[in-house]
Protein backbone atom coordinates (compact mmCIF):
# COMPACT_ATOMS: atom_id res chain seq x y z
CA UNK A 1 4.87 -70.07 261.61
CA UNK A 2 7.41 -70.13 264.50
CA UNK A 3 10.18 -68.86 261.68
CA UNK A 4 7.79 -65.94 261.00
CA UNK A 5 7.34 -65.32 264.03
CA UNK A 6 10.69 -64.59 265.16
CA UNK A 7 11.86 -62.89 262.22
CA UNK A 8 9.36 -60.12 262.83
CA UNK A 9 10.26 -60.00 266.38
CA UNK A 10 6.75 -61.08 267.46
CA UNK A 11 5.62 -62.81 270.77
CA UNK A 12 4.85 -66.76 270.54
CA UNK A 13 1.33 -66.21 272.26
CA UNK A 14 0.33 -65.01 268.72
CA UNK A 15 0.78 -68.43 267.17
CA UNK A 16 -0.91 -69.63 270.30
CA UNK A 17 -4.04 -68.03 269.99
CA UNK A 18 -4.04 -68.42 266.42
CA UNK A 19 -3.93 -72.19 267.23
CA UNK A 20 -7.06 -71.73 270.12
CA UNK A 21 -8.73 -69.83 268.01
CA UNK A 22 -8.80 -73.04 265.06
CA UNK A 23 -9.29 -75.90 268.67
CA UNK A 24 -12.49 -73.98 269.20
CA UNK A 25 -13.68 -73.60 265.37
CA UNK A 26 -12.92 -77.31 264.77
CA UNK A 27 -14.56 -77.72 267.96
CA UNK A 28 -18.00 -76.84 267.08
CA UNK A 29 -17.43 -78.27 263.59
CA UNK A 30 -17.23 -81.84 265.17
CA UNK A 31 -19.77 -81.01 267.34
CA UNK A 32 -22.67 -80.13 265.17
CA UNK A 33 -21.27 -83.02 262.75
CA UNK A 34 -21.80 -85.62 266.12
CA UNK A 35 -25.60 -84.05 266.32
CA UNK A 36 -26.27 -84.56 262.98
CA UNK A 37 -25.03 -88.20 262.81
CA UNK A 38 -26.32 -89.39 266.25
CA UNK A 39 -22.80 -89.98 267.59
CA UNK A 40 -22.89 -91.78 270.70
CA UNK A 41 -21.12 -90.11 274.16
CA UNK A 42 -18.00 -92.71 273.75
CA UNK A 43 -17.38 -92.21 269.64
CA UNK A 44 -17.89 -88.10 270.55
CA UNK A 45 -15.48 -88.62 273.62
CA UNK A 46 -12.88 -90.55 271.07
CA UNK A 47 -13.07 -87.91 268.56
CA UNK A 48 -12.97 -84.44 271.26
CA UNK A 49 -9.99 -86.72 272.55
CA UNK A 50 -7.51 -87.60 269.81
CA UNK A 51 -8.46 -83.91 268.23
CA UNK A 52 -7.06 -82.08 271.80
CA UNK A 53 -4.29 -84.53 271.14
CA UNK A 54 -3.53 -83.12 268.02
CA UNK A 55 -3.76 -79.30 269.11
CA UNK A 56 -1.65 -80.11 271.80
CA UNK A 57 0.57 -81.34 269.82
CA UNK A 58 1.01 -78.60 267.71
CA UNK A 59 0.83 -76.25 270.60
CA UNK A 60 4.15 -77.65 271.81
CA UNK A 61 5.65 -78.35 268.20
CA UNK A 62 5.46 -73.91 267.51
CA UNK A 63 6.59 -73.50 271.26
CA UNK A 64 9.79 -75.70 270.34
CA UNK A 65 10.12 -74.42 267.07
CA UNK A 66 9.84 -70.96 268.27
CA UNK A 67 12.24 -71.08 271.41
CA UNK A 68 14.94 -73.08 268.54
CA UNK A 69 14.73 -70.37 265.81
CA UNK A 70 14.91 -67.59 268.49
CA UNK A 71 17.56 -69.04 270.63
CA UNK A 72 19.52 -69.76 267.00
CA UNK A 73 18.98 -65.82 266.27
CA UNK A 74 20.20 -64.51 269.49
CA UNK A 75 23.31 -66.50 268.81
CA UNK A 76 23.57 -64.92 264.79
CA UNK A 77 23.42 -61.27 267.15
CA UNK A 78 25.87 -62.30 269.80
CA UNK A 79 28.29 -63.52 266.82
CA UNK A 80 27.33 -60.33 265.10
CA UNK A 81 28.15 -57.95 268.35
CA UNK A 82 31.22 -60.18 269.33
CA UNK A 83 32.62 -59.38 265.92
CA UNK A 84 31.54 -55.47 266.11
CA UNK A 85 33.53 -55.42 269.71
CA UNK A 86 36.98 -56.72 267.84
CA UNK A 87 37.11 -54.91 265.09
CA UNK A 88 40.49 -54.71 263.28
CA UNK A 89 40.96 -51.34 261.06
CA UNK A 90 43.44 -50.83 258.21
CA UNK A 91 45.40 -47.94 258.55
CA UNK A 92 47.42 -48.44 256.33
CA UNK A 93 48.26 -51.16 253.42
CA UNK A 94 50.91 -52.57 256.48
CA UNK A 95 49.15 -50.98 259.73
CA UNK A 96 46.24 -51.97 261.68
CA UNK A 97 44.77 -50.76 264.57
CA UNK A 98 42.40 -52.62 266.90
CA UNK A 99 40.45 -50.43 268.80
CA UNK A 100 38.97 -52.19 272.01
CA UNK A 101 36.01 -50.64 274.20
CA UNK A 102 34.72 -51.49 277.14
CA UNK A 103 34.88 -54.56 279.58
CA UNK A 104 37.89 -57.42 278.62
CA UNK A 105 35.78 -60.97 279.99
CA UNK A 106 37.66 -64.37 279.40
CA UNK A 107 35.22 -64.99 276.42
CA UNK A 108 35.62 -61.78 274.69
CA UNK A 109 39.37 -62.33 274.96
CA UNK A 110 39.58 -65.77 272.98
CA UNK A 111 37.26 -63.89 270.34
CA UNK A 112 39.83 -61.07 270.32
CA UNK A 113 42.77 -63.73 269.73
CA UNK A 114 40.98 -65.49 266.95
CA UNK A 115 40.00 -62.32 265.32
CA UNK A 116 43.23 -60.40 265.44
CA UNK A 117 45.27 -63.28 264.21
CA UNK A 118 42.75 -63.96 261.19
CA UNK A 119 42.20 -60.51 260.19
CA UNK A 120 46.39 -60.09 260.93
CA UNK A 121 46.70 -62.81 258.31
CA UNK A 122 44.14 -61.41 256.17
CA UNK A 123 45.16 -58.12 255.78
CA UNK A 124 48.84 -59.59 255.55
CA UNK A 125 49.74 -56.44 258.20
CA UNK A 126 53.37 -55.66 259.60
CA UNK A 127 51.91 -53.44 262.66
CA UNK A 128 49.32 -53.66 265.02
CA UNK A 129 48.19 -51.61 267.17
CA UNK A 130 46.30 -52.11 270.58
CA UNK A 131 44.72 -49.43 271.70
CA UNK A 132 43.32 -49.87 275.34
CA UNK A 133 42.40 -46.76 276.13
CA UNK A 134 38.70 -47.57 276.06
CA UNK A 135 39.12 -50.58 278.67
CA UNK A 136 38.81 -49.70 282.28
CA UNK A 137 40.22 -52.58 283.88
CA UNK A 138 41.74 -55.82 282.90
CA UNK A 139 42.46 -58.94 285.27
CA UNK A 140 45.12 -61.36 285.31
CA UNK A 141 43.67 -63.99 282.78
CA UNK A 142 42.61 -61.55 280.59
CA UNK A 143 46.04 -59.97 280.39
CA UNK A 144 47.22 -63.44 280.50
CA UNK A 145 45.36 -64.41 276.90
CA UNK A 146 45.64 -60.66 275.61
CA UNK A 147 49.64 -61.37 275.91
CA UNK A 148 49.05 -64.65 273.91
CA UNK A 149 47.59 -62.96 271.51
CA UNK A 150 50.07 -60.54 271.28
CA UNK A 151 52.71 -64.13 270.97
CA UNK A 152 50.54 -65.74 268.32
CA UNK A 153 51.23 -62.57 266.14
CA UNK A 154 54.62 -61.94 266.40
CA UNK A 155 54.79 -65.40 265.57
CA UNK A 156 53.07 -64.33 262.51
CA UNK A 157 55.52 -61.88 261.82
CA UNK A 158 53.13 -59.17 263.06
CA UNK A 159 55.10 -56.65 265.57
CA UNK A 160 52.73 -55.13 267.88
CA UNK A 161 52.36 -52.01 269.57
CA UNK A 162 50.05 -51.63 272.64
CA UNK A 163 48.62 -48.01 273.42
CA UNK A 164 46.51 -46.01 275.96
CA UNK A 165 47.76 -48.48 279.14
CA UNK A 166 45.88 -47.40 282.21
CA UNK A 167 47.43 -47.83 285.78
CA UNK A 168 45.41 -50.39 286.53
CA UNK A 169 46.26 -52.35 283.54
CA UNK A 170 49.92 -51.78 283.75
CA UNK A 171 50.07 -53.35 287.51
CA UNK A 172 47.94 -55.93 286.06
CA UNK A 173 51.21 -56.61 283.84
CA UNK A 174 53.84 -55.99 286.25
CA UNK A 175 51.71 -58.98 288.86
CA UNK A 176 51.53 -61.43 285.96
CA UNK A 177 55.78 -60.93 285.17
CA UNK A 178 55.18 -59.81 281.96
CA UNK A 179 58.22 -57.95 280.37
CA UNK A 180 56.72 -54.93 278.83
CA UNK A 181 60.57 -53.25 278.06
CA UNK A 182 60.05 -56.38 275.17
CA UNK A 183 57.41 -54.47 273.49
CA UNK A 184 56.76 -50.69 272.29
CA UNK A 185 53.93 -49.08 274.75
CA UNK A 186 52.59 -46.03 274.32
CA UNK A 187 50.48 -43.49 276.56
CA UNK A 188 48.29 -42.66 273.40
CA UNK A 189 46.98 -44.32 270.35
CA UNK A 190 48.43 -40.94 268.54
CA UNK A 191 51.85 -41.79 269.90
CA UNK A 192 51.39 -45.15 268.44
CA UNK A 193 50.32 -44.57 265.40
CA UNK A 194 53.34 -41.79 265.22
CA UNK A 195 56.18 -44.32 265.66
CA UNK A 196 54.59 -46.70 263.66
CA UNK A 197 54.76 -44.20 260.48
CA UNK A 198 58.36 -43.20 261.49
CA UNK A 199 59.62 -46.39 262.03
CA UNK A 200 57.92 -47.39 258.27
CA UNK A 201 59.76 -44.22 256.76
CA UNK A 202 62.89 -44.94 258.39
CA UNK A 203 63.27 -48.45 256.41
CA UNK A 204 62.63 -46.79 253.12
């Protein structure tokens, strides 16, 4: 019931009256079935007793059930967006480009290094491009693990090329000692993608 519940997106106080509904049927079945057989007050007490029990029990058996399945489908959504928010394209069948939007947190950064060096692997790329020009602002352990990313695929054999750098980003950069004349940065993801094609033609 809790399983249905949540997979139609409706409220637990559904299953809840459902279930008061049946207390108060059963109710008056076991209380016309004590007047008929001359139950006395302690055997009727007994009875009303372990029944509540029982409701109660399954009251608090949906409520868990429910909060379990929802909190385990709010998870499947979070994986879901997490992987919508680092998605790696395929340019080409060497070039990638990984588009990021929006706020850079400390737990969307280890998703970003785990997805760009799978999906690096995957796709068995050369380039890839990191286009920034969607993030406002970046601080220093962000840029801290976005530059370990940027290691772990060179290390792959991956070269990367960063793109649309903001100010703010770049003193971000320049705080944390990181070389940048190491690595190809570009104003503008069409920049990028421009000497990425060039330097491709160039080797054949």
């Amino acid at each position: 019931m809790a399983n249905l519940l949540v997979n139609h997106g409706l409220p637990l106080n559904l299953a809840l009256e459902e279930i008061s509904y049946y207390r108060d049927v059963i109710g008056e079945i076991i209380k016309e079935e004590a007047k008929n057989n001359d139950f006395s007050l302690d055997a009727f007490y007994q009875i009303i007793s372990h029944f509540n029990t029982i409701v109660d029990n399954a009251i608090q058996f949906v409520s868990k059930s429910y909060v379990k399945d929802y909190a385990k489908k709010i998870s499947y959504a979070q994986y879901a967006i997490d992987e919508l928010s680092v998605p790696v394209v395929r340019m080409t069948e060497e070039i990638g480009i990984l588009p990021l939007v929006g706020d850079l947190d400390t737990k969307r950064a280890q998703h970003l290094m785990e997805s760009a060096l799978e999906k690096g692997s995957q796709y068995k790329l050369k380039w890839l491009i990191i286009d920034l020009s969607a993030v406002p602002i970046i601080d220093t352990m962000v840029a801290n693990q976005l530059f370990k990313v940027i290691a772990g695929l060179q290390l792959l054999g991956i070269e990367v090329v960063i793109s649309g750098i903001r100010p703010e980003i770049a003193q971000t950069m320049v705080s944390l000692g990181i070389k940048v004349e190491e690595m190809k940065s570009f104003s503008s993801l069409h920049q990028a993608v421009q000497y990425t094609n060039s330097f491709i033609e160039s080797l054949m």
